[in-house]
C-alpha atoms as a PDB file:
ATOM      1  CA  UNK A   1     -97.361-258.661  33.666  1.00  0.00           C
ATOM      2  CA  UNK A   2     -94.362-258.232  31.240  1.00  0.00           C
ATOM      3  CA  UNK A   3     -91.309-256.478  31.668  1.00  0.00           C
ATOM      4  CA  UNK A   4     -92.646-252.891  30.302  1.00  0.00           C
ATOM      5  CA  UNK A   5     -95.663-253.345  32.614  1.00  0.00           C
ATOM      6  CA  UNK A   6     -93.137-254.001  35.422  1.00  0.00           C
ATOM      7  CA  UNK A   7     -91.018-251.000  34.545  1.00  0.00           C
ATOM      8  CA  UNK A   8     -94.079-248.732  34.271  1.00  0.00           C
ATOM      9  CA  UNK A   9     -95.402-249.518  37.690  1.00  0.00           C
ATOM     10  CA  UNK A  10     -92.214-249.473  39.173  1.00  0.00           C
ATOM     11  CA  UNK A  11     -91.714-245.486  38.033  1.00  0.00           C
ATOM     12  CA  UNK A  12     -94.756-245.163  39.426  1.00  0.00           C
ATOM     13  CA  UNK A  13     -95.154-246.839  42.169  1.00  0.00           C
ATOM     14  CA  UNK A  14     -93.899-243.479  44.608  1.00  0.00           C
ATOM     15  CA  UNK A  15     -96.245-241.339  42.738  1.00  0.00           C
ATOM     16  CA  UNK A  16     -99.548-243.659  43.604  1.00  0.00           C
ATOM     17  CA  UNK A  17     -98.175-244.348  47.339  1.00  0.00           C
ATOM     18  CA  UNK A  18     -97.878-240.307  47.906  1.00  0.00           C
ATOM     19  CA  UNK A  19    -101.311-239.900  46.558  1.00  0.00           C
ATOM     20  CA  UNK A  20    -102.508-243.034  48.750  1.00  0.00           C
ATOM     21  CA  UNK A  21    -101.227-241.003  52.053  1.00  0.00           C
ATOM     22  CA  UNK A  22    -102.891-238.204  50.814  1.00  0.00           C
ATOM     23  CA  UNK A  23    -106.083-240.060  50.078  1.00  0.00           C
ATOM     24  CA  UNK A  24    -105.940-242.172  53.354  1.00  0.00           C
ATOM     25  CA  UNK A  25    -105.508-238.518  55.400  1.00  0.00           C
ATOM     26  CA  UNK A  26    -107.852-236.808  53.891  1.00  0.00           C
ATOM     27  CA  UNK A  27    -110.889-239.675  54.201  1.00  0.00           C
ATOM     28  CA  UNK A  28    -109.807-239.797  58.147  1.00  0.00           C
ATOM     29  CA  UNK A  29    -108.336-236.609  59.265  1.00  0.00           C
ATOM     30  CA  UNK A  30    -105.299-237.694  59.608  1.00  0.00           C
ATOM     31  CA  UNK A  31    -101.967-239.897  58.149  1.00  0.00           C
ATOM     32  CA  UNK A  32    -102.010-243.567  58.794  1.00  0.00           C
ATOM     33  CA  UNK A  33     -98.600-245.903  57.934  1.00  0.00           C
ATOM     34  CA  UNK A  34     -99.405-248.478  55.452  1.00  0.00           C
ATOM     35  CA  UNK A  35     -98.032-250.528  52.498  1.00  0.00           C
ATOM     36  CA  UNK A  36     -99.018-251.082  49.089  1.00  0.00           C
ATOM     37  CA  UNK A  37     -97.701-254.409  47.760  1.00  0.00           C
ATOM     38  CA  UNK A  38     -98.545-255.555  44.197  1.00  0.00           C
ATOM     39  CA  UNK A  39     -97.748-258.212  42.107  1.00  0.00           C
ATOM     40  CA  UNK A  40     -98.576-259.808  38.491  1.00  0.00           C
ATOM     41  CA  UNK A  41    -101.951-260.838  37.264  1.00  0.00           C
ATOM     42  CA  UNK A  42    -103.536-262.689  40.210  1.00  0.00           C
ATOM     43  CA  UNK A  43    -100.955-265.111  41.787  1.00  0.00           C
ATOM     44  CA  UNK A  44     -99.343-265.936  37.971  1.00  0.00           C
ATOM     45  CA  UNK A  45     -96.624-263.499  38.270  1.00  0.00           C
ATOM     46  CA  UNK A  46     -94.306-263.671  40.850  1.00  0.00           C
ATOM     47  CA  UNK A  47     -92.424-260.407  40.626  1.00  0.00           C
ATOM     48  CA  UNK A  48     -93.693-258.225  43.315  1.00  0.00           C
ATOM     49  CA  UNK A  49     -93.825-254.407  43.883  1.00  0.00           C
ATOM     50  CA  UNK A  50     -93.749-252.822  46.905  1.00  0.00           C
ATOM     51  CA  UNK A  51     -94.517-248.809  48.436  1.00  0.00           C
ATOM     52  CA  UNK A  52     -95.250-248.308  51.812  1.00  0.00           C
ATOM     53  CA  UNK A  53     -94.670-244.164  54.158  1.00  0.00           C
ATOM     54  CA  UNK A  54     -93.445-245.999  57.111  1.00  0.00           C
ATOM     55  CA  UNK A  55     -90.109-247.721  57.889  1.00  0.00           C
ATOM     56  CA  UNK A  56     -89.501-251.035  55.920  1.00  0.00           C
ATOM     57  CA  UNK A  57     -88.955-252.934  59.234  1.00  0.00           C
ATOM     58  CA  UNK A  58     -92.482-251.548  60.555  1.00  0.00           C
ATOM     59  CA  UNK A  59     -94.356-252.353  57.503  1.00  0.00           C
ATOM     60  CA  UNK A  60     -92.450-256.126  57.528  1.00  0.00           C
ATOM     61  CA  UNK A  61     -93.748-256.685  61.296  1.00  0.00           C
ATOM     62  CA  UNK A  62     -97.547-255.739  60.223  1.00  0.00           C
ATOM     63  CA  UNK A  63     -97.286-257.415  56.990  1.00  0.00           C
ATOM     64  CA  UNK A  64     -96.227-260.832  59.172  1.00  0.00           C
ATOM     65  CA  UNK A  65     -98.738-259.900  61.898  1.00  0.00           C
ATOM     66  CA  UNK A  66    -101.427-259.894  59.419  1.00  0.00           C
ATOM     67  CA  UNK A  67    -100.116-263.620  57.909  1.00  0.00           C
ATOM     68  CA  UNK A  68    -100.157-264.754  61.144  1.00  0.00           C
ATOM     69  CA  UNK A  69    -103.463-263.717  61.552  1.00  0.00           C
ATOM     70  CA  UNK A  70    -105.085-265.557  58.127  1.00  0.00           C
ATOM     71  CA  UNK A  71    -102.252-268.609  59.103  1.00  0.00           C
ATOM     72  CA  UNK A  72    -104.309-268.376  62.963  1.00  0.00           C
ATOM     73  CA  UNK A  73    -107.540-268.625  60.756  1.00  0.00           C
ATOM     74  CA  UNK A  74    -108.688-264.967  61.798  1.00  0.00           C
ATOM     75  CA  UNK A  75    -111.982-264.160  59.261  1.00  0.00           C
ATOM     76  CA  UNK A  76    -112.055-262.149  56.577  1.00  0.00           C
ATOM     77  CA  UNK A  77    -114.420-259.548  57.767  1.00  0.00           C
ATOM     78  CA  UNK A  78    -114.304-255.974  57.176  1.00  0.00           C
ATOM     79  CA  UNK A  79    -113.663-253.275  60.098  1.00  0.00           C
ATOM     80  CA  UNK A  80    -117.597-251.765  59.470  1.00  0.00           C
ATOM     81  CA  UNK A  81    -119.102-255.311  59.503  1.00  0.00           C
ATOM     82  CA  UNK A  82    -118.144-256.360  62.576  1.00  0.00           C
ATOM     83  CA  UNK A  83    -120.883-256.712  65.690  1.00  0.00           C
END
């Protein structure tokens, strides 16, 4: 991504996380905490964007939970496939 890209998603990076929530709740019933983290075109880029509706320490602690999880070799399997 170049700078303008950057700049673009970064004005609009609030906009798509309120319309994520609002997504997310209506799909389910209900709200759910989660971040959105996105960075340049696949790996080459290393400026990375970040929304989230819950408390930056919260998302930080399930963001690392999750790494430690792929790190711990947990599999890559959806929810709705599991047995």
């Amino acid at each position: 991504m170049n700078d303008q890209e950057h700049r673009r998603l970064s004005l609009q990076l609030k906009h798509i996380a309120r319309r994520l929530e609002h997504d997310i709740a209506r799909r389910i019933g209900h709200k759910l905490a989660f971040s959105l983290v996105i960075w340049g075109d696949f790996g080459e880029d290393h400026m990375v964007q970040y929304a989230g509706n819950a408390e930056r320490e919260d998302c930080m602690r399930e963001m690392l939970a999750l790494i430690d999880g792929w790190l711990g070799g947990m599999p890559d399997i959806p929810f709705h496939e599991r047995q």
